[in-house]
PDB file of N, CA and C in Angstrom:
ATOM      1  N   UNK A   1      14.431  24.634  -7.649  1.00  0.00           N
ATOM      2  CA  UNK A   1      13.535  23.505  -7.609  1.00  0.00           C
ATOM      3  C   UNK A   1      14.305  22.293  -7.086  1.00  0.00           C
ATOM      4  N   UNK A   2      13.578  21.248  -6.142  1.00  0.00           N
ATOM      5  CA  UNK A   2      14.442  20.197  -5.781  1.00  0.00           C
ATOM      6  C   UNK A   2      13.639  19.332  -5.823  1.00  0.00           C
ATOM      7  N   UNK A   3      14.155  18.370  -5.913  1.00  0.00           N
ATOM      8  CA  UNK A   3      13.991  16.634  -6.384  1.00  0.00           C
ATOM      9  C   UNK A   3      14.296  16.013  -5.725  1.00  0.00           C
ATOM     10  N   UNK A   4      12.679  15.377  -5.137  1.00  0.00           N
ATOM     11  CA  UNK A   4      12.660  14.145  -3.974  1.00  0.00           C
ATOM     12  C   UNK A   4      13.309  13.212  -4.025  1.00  0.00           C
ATOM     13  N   UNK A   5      13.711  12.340  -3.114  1.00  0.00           N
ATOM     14  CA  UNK A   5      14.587  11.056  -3.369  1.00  0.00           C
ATOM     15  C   UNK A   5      13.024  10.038  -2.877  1.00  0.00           C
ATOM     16  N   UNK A   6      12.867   9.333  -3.627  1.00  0.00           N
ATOM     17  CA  UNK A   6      11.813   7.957  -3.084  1.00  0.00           C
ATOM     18  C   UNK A   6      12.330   7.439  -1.637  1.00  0.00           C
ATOM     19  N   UNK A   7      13.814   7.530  -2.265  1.00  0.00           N
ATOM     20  CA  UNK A   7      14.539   6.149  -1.046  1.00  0.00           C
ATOM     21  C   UNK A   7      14.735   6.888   0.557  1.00  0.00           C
ATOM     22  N   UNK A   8      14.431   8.362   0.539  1.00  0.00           N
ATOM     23  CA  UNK A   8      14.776   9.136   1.891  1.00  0.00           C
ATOM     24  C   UNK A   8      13.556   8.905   2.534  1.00  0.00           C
ATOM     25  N   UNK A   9      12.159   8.770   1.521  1.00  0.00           N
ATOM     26  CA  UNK A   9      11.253   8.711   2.893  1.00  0.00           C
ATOM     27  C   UNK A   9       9.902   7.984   1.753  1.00  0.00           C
ATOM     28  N   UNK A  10       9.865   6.733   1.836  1.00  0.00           N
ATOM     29  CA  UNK A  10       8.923   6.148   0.862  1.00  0.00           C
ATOM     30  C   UNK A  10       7.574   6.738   0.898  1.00  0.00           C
ATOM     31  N   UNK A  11       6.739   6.359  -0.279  1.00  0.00           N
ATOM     32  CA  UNK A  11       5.316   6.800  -0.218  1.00  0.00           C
ATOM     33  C   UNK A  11       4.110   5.634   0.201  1.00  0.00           C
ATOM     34  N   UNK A  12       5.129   4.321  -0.070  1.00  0.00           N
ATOM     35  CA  UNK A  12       4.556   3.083   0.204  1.00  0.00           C
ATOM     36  C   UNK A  12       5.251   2.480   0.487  1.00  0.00           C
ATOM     37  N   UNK A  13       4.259   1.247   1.577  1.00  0.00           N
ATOM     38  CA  UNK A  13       4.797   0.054   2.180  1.00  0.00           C
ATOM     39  C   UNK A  13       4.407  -1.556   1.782  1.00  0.00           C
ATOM     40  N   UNK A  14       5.310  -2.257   2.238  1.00  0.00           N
ATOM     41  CA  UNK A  14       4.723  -3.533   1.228  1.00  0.00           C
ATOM     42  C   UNK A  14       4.915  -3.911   2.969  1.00  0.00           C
ATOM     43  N   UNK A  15       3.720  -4.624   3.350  1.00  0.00           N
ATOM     44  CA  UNK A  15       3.544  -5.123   5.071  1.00  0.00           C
ATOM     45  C   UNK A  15       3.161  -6.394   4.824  1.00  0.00           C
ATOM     46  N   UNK A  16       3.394  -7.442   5.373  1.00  0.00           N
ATOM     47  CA  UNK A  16       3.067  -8.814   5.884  1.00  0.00           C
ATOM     48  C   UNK A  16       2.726  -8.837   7.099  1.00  0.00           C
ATOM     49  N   UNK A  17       1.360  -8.924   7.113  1.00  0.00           N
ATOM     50  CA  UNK A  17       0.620  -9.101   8.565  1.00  0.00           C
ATOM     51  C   UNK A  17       1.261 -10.630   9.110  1.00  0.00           C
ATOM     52  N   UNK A  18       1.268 -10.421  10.071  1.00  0.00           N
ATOM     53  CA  UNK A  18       1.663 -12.192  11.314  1.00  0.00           C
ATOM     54  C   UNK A  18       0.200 -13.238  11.382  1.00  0.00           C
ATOM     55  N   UNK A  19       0.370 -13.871  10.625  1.00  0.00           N
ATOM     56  CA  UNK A  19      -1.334 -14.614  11.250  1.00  0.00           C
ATOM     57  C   UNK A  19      -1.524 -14.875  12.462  1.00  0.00           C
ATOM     58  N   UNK A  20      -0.080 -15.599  13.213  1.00  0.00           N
ATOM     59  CA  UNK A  20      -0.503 -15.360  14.971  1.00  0.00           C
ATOM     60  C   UNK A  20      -0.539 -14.980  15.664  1.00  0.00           C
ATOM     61  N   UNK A  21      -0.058 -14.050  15.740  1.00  0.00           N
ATOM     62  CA  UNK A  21       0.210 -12.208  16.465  1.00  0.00           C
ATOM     63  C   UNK A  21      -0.238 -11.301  15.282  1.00  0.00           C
ATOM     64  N   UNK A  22      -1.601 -10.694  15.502  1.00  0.00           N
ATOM     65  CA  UNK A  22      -1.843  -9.877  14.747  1.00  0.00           C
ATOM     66  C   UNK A  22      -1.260  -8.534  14.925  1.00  0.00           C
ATOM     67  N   UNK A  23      -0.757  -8.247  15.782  1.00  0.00           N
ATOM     68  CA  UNK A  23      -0.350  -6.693  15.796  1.00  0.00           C
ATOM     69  C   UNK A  23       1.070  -6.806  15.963  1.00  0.00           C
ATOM     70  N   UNK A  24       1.670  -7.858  14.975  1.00  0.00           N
ATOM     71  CA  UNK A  24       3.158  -7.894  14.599  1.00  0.00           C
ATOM     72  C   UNK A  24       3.007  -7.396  12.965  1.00  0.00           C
ATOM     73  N   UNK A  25       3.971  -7.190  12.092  1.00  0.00           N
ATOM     74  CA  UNK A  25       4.014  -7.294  11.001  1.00  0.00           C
ATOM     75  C   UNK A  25       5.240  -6.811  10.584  1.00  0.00           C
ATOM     76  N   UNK A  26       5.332  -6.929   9.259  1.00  0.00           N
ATOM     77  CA  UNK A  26       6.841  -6.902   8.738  1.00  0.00           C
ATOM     78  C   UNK A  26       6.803  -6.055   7.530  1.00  0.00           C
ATOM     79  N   UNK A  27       7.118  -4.726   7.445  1.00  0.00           N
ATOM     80  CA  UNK A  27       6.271  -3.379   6.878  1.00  0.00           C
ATOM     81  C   UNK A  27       8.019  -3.076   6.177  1.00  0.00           C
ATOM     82  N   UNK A  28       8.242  -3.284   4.380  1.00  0.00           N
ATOM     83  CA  UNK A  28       8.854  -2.964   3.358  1.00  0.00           C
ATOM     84  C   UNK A  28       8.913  -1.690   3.008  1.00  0.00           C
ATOM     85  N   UNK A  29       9.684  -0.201   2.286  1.00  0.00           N
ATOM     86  CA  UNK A  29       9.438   0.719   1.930  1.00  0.00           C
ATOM     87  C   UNK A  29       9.595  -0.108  -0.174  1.00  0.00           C
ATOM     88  N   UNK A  30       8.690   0.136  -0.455  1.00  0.00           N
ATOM     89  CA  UNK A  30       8.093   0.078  -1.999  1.00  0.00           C
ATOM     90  C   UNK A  30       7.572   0.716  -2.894  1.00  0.00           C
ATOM     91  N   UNK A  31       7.605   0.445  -4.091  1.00  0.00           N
ATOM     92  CA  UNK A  31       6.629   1.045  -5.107  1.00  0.00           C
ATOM     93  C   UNK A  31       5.165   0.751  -5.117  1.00  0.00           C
ATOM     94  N   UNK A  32       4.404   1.576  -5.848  1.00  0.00           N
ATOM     95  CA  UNK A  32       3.436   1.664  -5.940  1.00  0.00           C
ATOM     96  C   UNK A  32       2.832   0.484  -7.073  1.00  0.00           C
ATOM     97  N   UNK A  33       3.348  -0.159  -6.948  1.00  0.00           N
ATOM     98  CA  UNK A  33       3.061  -2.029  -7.456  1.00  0.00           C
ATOM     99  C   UNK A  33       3.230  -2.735  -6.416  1.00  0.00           C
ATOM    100  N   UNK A  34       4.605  -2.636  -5.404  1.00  0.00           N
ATOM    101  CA  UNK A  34       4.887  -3.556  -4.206  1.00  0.00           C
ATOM    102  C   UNK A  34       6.147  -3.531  -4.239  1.00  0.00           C
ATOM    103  N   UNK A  35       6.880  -4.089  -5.250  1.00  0.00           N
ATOM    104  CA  UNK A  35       8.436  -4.282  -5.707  1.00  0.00           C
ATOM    105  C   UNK A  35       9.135  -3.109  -4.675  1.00  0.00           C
ATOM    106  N   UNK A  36       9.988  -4.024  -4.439  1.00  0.00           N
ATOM    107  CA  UNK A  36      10.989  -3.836  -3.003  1.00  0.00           C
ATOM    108  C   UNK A  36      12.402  -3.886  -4.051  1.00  0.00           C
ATOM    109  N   UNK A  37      12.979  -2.515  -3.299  1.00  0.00           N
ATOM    110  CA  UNK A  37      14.401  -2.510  -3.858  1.00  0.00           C
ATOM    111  C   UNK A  37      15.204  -3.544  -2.818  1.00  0.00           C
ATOM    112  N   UNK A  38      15.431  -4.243  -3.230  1.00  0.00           N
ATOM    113  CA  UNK A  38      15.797  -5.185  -2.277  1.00  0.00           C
ATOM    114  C   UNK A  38      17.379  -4.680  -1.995  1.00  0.00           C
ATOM    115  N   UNK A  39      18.430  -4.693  -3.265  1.00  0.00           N
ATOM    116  CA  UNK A  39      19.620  -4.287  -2.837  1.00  0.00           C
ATOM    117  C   UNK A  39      19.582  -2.668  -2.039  1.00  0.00           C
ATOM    118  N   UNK A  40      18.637  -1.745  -2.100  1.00  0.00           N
ATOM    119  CA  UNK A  40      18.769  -1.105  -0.777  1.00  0.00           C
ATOM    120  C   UNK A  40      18.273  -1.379   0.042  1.00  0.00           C
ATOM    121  N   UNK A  41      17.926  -2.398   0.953  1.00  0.00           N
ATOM    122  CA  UNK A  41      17.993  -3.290   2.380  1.00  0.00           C
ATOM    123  C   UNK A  41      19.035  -3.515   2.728  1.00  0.00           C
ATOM    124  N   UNK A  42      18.728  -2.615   4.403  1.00  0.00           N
ATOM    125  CA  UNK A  42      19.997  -3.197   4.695  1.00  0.00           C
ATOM    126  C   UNK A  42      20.024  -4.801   5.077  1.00  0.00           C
ATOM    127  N   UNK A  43      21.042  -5.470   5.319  1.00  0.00           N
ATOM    128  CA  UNK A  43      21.633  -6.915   5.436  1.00  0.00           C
ATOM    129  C   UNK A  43      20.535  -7.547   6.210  1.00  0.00           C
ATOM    130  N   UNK A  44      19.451  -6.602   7.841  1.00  0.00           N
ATOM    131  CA  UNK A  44      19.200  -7.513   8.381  1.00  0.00           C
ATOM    132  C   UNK A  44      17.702  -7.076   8.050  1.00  0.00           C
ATOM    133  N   UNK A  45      17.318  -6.082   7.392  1.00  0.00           N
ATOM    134  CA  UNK A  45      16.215  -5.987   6.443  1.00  0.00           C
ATOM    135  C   UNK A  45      15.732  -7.294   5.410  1.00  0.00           C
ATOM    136  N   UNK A  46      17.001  -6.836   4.536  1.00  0.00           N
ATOM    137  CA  UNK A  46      16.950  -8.309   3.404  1.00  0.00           C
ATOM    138  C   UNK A  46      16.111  -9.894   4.711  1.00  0.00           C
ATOM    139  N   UNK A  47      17.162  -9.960   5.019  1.00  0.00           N
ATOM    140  CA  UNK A  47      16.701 -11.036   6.105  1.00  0.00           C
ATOM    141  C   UNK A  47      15.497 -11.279   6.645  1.00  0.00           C
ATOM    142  N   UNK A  48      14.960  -9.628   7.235  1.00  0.00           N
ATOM    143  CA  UNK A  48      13.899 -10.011   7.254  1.00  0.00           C
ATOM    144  C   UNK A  48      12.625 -10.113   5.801  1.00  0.00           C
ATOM    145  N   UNK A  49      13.006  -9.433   5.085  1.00  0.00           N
ATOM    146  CA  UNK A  49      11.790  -9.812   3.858  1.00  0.00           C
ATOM    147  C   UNK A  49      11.699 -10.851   3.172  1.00  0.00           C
ATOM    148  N   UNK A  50      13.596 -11.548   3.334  1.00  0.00           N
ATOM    149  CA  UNK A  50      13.208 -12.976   2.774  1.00  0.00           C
ATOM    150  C   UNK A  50      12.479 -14.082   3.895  1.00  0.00           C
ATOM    151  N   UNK A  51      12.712 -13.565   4.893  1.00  0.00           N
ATOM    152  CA  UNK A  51      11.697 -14.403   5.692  1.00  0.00           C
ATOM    153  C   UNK A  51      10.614 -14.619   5.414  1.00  0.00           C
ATOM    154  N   UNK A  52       9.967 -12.869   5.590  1.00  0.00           N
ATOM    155  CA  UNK A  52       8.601 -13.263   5.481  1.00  0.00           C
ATOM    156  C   UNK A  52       7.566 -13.488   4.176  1.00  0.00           C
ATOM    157  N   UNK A  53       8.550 -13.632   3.219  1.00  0.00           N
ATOM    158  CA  UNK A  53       8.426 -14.146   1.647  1.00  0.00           C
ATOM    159  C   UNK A  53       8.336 -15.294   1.668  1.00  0.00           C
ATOM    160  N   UNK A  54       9.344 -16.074   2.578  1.00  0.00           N
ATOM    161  CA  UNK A  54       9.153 -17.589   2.585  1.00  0.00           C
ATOM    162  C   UNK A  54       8.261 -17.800   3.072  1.00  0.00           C
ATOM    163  N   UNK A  55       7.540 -17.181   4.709  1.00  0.00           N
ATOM    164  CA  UNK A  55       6.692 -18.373   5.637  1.00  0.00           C
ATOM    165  C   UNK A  55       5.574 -17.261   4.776  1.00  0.00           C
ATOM    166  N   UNK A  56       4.990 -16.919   3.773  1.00  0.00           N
ATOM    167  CA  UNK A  56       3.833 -16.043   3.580  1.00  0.00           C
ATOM    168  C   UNK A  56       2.932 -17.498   3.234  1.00  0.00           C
ATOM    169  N   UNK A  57       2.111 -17.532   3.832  1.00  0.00           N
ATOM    170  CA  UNK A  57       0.693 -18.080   3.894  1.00  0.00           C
ATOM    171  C   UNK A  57       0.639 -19.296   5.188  1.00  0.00           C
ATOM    172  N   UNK A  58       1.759 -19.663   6.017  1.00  0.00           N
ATOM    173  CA  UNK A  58       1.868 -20.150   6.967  1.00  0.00           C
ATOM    174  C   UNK A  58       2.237 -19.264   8.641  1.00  0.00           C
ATOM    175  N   UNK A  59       3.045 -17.986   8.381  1.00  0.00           N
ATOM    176  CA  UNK A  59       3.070 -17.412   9.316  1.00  0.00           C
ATOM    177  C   UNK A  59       2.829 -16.073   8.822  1.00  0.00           C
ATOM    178  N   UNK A  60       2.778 -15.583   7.810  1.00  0.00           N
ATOM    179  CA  UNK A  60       2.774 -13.958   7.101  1.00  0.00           C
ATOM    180  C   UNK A  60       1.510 -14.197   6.246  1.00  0.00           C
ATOM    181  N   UNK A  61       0.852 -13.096   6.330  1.00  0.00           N
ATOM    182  CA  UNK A  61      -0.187 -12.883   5.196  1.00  0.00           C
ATOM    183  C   UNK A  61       0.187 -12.496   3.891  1.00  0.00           C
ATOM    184  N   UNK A  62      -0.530 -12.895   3.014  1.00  0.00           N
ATOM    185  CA  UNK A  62      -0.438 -12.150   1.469  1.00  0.00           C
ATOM    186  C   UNK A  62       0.599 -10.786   1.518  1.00  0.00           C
ATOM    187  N   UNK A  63       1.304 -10.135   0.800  1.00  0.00           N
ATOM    188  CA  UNK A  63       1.440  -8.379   1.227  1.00  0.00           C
ATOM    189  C   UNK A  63       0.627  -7.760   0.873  1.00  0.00           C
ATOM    190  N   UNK A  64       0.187  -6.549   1.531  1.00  0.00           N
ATOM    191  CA  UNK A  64      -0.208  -5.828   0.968  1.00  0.00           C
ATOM    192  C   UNK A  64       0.756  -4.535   0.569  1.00  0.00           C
ATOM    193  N   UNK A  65       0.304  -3.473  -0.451  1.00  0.00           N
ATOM    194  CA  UNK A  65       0.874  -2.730  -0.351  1.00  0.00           C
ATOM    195  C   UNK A  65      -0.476  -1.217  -0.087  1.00  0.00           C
ATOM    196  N   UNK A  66       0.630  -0.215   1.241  1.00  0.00           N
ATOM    197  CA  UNK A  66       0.061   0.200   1.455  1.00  0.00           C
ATOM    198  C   UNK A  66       0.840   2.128   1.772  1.00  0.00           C
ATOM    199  N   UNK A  67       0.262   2.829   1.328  1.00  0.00           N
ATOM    200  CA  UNK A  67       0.717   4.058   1.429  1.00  0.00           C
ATOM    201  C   UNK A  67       0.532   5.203   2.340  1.00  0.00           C
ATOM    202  N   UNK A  68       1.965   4.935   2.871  1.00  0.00           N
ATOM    203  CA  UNK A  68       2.434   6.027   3.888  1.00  0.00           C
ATOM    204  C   UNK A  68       1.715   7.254   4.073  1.00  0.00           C
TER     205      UNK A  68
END
């Protein structure tokens, strides 16, 4: 019997749509709440999710979370 790893291939995504380019977005691997392992991001990951954490409701939408 073998035992999935979450972190090899997620079941969900936590995405921040672009409000001005809609067919940009900024798509997290997460739990099934949203929560982002953040210390496994890599360096320019992190970077980007704290981005789009900061500009969320000026350039990023709400997240959603959504499954792979």
């Amino acid at each position: 019997m073998t035992s999935s790893n979450p972190q090899s291939s997620p079941a969900y995504e936590l995405r921040f749509q672009h409000l001005v380019n809609p067919e940009r977005c900024f798509a997290f691997p997460c739990d099934a709440q949203g929560r982002v392992d953040m210390d496994a991001l890599s360096e320019r990951a992190l970077n980007s999710y704290l981005f789009a954490r900061a500009l969320m409701g000026r350039d990023t939408s709400t997240p959603v979370v959504c499954q792979c």
